[in-house]
Every structure is written in structure tokens, then in C-alpha cells.
C-alpha atoms as a PDB file:
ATOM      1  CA  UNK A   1     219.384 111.253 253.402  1.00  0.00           C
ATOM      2  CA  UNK A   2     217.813 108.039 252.180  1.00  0.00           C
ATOM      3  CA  UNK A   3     218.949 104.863 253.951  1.00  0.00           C
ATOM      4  CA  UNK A   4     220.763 102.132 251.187  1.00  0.00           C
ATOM      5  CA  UNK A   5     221.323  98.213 251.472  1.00  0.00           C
ATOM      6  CA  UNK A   6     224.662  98.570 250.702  1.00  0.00           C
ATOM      7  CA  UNK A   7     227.142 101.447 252.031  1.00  0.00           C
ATOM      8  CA  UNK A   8     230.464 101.506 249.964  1.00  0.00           C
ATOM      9  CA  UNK A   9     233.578 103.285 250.794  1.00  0.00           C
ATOM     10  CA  UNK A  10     237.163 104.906 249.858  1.00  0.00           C
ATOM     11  CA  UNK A  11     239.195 104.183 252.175  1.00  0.00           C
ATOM     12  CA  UNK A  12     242.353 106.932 252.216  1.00  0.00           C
ATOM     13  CA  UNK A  13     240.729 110.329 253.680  1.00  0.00           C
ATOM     14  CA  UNK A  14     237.131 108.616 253.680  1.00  0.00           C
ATOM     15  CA  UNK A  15     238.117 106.266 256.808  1.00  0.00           C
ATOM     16  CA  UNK A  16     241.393 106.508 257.390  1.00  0.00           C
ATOM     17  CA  UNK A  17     244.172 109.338 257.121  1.00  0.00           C
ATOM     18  CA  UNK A  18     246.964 107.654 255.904  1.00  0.00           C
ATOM     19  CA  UNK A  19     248.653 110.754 254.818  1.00  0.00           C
ATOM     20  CA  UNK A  20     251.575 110.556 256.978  1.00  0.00           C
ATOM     21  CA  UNK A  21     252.246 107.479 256.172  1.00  0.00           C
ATOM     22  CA  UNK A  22     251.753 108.428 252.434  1.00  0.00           C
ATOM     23  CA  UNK A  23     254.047 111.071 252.303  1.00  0.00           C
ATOM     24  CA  UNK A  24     256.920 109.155 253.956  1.00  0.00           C
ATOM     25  CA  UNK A  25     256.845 106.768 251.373  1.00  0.00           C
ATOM     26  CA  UNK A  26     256.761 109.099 248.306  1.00  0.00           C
ATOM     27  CA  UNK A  27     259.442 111.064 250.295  1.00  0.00           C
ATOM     28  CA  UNK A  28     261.656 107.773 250.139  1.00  0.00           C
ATOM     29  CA  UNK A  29     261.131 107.209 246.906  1.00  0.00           C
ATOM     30  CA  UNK A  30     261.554 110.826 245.390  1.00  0.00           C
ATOM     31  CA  UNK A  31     264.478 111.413 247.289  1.00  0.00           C
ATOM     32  CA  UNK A  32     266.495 108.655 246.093  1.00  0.00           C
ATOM     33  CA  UNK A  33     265.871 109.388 242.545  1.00  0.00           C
ATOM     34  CA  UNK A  34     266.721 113.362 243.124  1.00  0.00           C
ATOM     35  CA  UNK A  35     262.954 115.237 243.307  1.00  0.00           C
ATOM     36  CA  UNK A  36     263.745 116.434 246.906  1.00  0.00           C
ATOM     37  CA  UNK A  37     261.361 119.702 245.937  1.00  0.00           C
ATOM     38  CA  UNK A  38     258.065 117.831 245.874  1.00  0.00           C
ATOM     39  CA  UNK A  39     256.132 119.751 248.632  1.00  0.00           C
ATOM     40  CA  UNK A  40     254.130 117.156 251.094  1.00  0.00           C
ATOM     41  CA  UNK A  41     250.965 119.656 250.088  1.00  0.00           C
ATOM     42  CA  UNK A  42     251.686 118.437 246.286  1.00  0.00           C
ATOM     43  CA  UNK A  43     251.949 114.332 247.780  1.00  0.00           C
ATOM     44  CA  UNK A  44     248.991 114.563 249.582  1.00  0.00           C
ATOM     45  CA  UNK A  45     246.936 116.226 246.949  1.00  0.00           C
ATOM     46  CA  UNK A  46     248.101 112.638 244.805  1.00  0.00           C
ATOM     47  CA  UNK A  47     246.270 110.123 247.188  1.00  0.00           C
ATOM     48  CA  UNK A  48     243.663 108.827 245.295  1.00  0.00           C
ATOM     49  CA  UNK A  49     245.270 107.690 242.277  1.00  0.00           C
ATOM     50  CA  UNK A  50     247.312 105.213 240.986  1.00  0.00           C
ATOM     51  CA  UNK A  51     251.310 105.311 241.922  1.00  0.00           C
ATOM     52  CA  UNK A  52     252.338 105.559 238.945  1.00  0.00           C
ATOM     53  CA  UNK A  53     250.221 108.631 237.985  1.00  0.00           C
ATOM     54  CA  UNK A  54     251.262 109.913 241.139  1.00  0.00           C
ATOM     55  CA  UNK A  55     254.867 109.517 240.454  1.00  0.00           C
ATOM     56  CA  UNK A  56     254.214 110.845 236.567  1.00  0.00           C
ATOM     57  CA  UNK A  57     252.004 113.990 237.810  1.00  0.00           C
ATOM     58  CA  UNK A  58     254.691 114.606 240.488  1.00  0.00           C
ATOM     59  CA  UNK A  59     258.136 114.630 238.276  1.00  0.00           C
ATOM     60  CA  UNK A  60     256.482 114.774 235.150  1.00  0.00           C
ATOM     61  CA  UNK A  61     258.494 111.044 234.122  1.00  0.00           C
ATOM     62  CA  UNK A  62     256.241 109.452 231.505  1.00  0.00           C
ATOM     63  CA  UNK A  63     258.407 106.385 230.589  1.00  0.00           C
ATOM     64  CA  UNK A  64     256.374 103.102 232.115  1.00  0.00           C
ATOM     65  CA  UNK A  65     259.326 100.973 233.229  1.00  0.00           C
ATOM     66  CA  UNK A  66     260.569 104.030 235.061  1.00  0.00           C
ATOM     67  CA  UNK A  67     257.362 104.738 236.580  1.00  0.00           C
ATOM     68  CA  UNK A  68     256.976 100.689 237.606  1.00  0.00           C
ATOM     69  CA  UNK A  69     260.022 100.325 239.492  1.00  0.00           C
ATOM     70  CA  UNK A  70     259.005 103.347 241.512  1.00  0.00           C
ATOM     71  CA  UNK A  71     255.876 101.857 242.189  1.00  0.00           C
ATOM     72  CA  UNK A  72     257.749  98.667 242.890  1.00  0.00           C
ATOM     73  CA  UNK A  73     259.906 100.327 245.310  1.00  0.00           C
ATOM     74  CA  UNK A  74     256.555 102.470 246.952  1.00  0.00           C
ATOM     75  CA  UNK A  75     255.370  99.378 247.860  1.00  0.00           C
ATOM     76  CA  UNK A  76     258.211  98.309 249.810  1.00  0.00           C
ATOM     77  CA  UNK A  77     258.402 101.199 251.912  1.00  0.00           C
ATOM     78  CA  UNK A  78     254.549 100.988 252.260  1.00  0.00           C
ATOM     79  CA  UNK A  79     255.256  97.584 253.527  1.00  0.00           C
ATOM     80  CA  UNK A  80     257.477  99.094 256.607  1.00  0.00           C
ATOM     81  CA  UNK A  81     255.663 102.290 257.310  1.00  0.00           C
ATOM     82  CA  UNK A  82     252.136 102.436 255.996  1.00  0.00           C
ATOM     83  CA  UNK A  83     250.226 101.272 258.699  1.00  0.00           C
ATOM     84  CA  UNK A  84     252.286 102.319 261.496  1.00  0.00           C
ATOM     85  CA  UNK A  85     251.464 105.916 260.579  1.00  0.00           C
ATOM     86  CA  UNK A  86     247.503 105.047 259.527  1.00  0.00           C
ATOM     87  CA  UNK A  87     244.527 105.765 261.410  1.00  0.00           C
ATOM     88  CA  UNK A  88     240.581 105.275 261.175  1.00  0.00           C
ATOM     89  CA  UNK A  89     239.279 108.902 261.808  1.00  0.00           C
ATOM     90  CA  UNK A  90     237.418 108.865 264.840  1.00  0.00           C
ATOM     91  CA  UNK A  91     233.622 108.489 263.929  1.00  0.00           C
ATOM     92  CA  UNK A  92     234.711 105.219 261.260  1.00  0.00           C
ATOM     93  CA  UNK A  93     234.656 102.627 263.563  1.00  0.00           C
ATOM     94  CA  UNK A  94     230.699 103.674 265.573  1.00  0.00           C
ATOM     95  CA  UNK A  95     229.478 104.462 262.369  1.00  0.00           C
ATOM     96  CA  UNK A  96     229.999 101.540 260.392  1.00  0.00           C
ATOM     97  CA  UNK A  97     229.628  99.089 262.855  1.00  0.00           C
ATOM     98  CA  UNK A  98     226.182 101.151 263.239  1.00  0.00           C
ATOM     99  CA  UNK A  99     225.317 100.966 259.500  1.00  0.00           C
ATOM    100  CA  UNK A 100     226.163  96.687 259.769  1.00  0.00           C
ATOM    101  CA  UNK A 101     223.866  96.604 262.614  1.00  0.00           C
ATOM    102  CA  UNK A 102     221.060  97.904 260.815  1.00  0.00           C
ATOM    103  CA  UNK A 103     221.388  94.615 258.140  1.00  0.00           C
ATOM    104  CA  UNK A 104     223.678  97.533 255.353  1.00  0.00           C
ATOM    105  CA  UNK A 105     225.964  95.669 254.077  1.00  0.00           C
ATOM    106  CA  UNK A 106     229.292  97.640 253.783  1.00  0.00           C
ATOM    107  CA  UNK A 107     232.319  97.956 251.909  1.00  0.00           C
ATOM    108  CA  UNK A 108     235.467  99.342 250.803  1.00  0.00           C
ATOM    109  CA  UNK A 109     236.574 100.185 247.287  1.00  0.00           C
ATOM    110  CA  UNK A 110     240.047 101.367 247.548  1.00  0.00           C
ATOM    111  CA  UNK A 111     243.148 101.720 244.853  1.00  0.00           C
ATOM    112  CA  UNK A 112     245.453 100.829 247.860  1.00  0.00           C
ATOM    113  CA  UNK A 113     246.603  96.867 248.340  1.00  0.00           C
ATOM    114  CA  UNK A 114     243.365  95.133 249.349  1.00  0.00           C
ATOM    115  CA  UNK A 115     245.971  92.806 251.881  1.00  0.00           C
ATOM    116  CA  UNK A 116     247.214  96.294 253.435  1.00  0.00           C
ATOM    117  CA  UNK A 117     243.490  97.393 254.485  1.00  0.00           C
ATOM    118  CA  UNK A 118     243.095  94.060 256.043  1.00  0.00           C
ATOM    119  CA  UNK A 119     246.274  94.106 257.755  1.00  0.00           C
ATOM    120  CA  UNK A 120     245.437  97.637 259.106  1.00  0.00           C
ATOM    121  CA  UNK A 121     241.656  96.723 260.111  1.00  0.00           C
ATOM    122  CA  UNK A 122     241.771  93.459 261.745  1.00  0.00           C
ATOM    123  CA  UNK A 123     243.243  95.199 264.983  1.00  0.00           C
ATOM    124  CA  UNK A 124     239.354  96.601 264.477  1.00  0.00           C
ATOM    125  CA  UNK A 125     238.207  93.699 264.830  1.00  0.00           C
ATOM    126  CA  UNK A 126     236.411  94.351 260.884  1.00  0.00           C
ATOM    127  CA  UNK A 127     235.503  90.991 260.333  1.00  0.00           C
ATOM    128  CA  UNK A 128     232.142  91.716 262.903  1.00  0.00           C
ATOM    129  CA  UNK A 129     231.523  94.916 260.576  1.00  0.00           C
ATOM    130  CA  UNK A 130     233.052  94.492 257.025  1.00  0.00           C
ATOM    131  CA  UNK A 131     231.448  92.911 254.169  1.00  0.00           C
ATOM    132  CA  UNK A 132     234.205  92.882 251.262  1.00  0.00           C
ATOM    133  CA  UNK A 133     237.173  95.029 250.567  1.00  0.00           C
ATOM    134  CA  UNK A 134     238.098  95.336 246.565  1.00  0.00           C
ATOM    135  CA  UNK A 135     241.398  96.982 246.839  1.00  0.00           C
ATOM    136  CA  UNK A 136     244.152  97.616 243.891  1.00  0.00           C
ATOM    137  CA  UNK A 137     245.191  94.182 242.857  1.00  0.00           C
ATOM    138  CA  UNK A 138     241.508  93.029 242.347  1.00  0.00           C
ATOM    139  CA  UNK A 139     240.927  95.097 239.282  1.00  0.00           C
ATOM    140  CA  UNK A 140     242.525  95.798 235.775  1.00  0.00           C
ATOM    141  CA  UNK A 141     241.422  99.269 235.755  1.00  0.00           C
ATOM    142  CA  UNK A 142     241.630 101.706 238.450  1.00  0.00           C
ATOM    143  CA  UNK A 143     239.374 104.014 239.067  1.00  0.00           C
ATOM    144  CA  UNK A 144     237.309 106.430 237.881  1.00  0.00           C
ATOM    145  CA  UNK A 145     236.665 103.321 236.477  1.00  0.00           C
ATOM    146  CA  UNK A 146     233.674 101.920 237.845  1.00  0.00           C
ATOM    147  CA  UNK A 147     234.974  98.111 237.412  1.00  0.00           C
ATOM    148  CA  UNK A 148     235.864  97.809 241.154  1.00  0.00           C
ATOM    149  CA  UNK A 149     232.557  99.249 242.552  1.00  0.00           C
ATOM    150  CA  UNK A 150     230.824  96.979 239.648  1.00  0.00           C
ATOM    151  CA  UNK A 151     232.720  94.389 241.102  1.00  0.00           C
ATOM    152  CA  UNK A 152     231.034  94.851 244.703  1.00  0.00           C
ATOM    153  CA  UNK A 153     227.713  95.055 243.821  1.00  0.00           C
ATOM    154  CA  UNK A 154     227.743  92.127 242.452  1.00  0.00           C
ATOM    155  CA  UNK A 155     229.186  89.982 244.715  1.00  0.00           C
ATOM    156  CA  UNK A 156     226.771  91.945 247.485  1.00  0.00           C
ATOM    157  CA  UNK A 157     224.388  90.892 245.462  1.00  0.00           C
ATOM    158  CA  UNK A 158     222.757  94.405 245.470  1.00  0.00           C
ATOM    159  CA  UNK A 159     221.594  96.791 242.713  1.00  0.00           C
ATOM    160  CA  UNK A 160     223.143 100.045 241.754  1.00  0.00           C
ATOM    161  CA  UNK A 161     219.966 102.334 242.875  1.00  0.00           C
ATOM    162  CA  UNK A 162     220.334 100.246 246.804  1.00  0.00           C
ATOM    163  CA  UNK A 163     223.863 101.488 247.163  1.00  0.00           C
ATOM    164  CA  UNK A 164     225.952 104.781 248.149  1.00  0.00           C
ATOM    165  CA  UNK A 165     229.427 105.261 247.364  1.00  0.00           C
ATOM    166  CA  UNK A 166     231.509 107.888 249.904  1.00  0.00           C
ATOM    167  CA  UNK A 167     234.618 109.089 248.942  1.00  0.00           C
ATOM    168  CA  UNK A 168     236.871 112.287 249.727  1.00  0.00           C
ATOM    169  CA  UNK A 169     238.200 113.169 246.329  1.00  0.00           C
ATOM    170  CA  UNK A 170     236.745 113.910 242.527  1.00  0.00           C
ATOM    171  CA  UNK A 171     238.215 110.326 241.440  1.00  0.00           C
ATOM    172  CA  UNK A 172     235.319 108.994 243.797  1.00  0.00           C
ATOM    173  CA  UNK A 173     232.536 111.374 242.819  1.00  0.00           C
ATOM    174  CA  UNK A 174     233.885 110.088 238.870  1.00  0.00           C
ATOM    175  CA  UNK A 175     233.844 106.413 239.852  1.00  0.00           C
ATOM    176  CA  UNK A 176     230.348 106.514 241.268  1.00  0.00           C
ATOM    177  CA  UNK A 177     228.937 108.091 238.380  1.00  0.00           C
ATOM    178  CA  UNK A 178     230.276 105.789 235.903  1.00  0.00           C
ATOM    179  CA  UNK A 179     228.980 102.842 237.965  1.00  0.00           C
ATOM    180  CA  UNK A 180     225.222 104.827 238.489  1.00  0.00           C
ATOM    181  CA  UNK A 181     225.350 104.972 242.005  1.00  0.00           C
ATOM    182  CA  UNK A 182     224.809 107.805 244.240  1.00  0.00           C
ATOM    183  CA  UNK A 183     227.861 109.237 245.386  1.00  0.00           C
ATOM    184  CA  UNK A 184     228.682 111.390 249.111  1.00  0.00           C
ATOM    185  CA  UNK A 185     231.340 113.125 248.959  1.00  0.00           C
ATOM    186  CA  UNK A 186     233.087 113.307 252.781  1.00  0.00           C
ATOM    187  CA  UNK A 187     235.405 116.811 253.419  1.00  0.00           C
ATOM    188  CA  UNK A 188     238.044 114.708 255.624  1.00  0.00           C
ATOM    189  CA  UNK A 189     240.737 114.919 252.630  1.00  0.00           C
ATOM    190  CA  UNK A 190     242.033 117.624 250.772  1.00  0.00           C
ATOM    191  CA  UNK A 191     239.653 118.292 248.205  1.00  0.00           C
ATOM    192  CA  UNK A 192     237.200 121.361 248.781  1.00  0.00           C
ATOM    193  CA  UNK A 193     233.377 121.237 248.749  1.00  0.00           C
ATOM    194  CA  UNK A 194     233.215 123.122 245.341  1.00  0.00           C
ATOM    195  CA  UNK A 195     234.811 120.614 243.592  1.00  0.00           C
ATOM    196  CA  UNK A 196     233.158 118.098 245.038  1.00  0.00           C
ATOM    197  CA  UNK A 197     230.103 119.521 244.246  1.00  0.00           C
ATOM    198  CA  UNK A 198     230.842 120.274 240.974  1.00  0.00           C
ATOM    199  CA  UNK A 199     229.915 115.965 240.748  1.00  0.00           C
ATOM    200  CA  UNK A 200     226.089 114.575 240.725  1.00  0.00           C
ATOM    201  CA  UNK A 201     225.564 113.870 244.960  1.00  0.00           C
ATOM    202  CA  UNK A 202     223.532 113.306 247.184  1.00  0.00           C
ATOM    203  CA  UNK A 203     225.260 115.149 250.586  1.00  0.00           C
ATOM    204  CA  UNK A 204     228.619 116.707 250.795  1.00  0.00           C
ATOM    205  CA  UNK A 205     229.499 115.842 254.531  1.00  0.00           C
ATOM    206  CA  UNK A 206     231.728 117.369 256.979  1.00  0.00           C
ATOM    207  CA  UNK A 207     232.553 113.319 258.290  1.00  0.00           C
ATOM    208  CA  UNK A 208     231.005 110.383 258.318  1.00  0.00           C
ATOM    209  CA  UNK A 209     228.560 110.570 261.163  1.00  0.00           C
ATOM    210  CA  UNK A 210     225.508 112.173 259.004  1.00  0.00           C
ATOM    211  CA  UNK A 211     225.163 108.556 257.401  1.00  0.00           C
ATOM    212  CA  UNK A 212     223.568 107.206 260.735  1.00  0.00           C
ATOM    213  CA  UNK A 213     220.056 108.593 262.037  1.00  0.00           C
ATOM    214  CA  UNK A 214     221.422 109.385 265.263  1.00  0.00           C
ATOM    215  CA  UNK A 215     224.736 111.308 266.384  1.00  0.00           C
ATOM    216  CA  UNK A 216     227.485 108.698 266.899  1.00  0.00           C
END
């Protein structure tokens, strides 16, 4: 694989597996409203997308008020239990503090709360290896759109053929193809090879250690 000036990231099954975490809070959520036969399989296939199409796809509720106040009430419980049950997956931390050293820059393009990756990654000391984080409040359109990952390049300052975007899911392999970047898909998450692949790529990896010339 080419090197890039700029390496871009998902964060939720790219870096981290928040999953835990993730399903506790949808768990909350669904069970006060009745939906107490949502499988954790059919929550975890959700992260990814926005909360209220993950509410919508999950209970099939399409009014928008509805869905808002369960995002509303997400967020709370995501305040209380999301990063106590998050963790960077074990290569994140040597290889992108690798990929900084070598003058990348690096990022992270997440529909999660940009303040909740921060909060999570300053016990990692990130300021030494993080460039910019463009989480969910920062845009107007989530993704696939490709108006957060537009968004980084330019304040990188980089162009679209200098950059790779990584991601775990089809959302990321449709976001970096609407911005023209090349995309690597990562197999930490739930979604297979094939359907990655199905997506314009560069690598499908097994983790994240592939992006660095030596093993990390």
C-alpha cells in the first residue's frame, strides 16, 4: 500500500470497540419504551449510523419527534456509560502514533459526539498524535455524506488523492467515495469482507497494523 499525507479514520470498530457500551445504551432506551426483543446482534449491526436511523431501523418508528427524544435520551445514557465500557483496540495507539511520526497527519471522522472522542482519548495522551477530530455535531449531514471528510481535508490542508479514509462498515466505504478518496476498509466490526469489497478500495485489512511498513 501507498503511503498518504493524511490518514483519516472512523472511529467505532475502526479504533475503538465501543460496542458494549453501545448496546447498553440502546438497551436503556428500548427498554423503557417497550422493544425489549431487539437482539444486541441487531444493535451492534446499527453502529455506524445516525441514532435516529438506528432507533427507526430498529422499531420501525418513523415519526421525527419520537425518534429525537430517543436520541435525546441516548445521549444521556452515553454520557454515564459510553466511555467506561470503550476501548482503543490494541494496535490503535502504536500505529497512529507511528503514522504522526512519519509527518501523516491523522484524523478522525466519526458520527459519534466529537467532545465524547476527546473525552475518551485524552487519557491517550492524543494531543502528541491527533490532528483533528470532526465528530457528529460538526456537520449538517451525516454520512455517507462526504461533508465531514470534505471538512478535514480542508482544514489539513491536503488534497483528496494525498489522503486514505479507514473505516469498518459500508457507510465508510460510501463516504469515501463520495468525497474521492481512497477508502480501507478494516474487519474489526461486524461487517464481512464481501461487503466491504463490494466498495472501490484499496486493502481490506484484518486491523490496523498493515498501514505501517513495519509490524507494530
Amino acid at each position: 500500500m501507498k503511503s498518504y499525507k493524511a490518514y483519516l479514520f472512523d472511529f467505532d470498530y475502526t479504533l475503538a470497540d465501543s460496542s458494549r457500551g453501545i448496546v447498553i445504551c440502546f438497551r436503556h432506551v428500548l427498554d423503557q419504551h417497550g422493544y425489549t426483543n431487539v437482539s444486541d446482534e441487531a444493535i451492534r449491526r446499527t453502529i455506524g449510523i445516525t441514532l435516529e436511523s438506528a432507533f427507526s431501523l430498529m422499531t420501525g418508528e418513523q415519526n421525527p419527534e419520537t425518534l429525537s427524544a430517543w436520541r435525546k435520551a441516548y445521549v444521556k445514557e452515553a454520557d454515564q456509560y459510553m466511555n467506561a465500557h470503550t476501548s482503543l483496540f490494541p494496535e490503535t495507539l502504536p500505529v497512529l502514533t507511528h503514522l504522526h511520526e512519519t509527518g501523516a497527519r491523522v484524523g478522525i471522522i466519526s458520527t459519534k459526539y466529537r467532545y465524547r472522542i476527546l473525552d475518551l482519548l485524552t487519557r491517550y495522551e492524543s494531543d502528541r498524535w491527533l490532528d483533528l477530530v470532526v465528530g457528529g455535531e460538526d456537520v449538517t449531514e451525516p454520512k455517507p455524506s462526504p461533508q465531514g471528510l470534505l471538512l478535514a481535508l480542508g482544514r489539513l490542508g491536503v488534497n483528496r488523492e494525498e489522503t486514505l479514509y479507514v473505516g469498518d462498515s459500508v457507510i465508510d466505504a460510501q463516504t469515501a467515495r463520495a468525497a474521492g478518496v481512497d477508502f480501507a476498509g478494516v474487519l474489526h466490526g461486524v461487517t464481512t469482507r464481501e461487503e466491504l469489497a463490494a466498495y472501490p478500495h484499496v486493502a481490506i485489512l484484518p486491523d490496523l497494523r498493515p498501514l505501517t511498513p513495519n509490524d507494530i
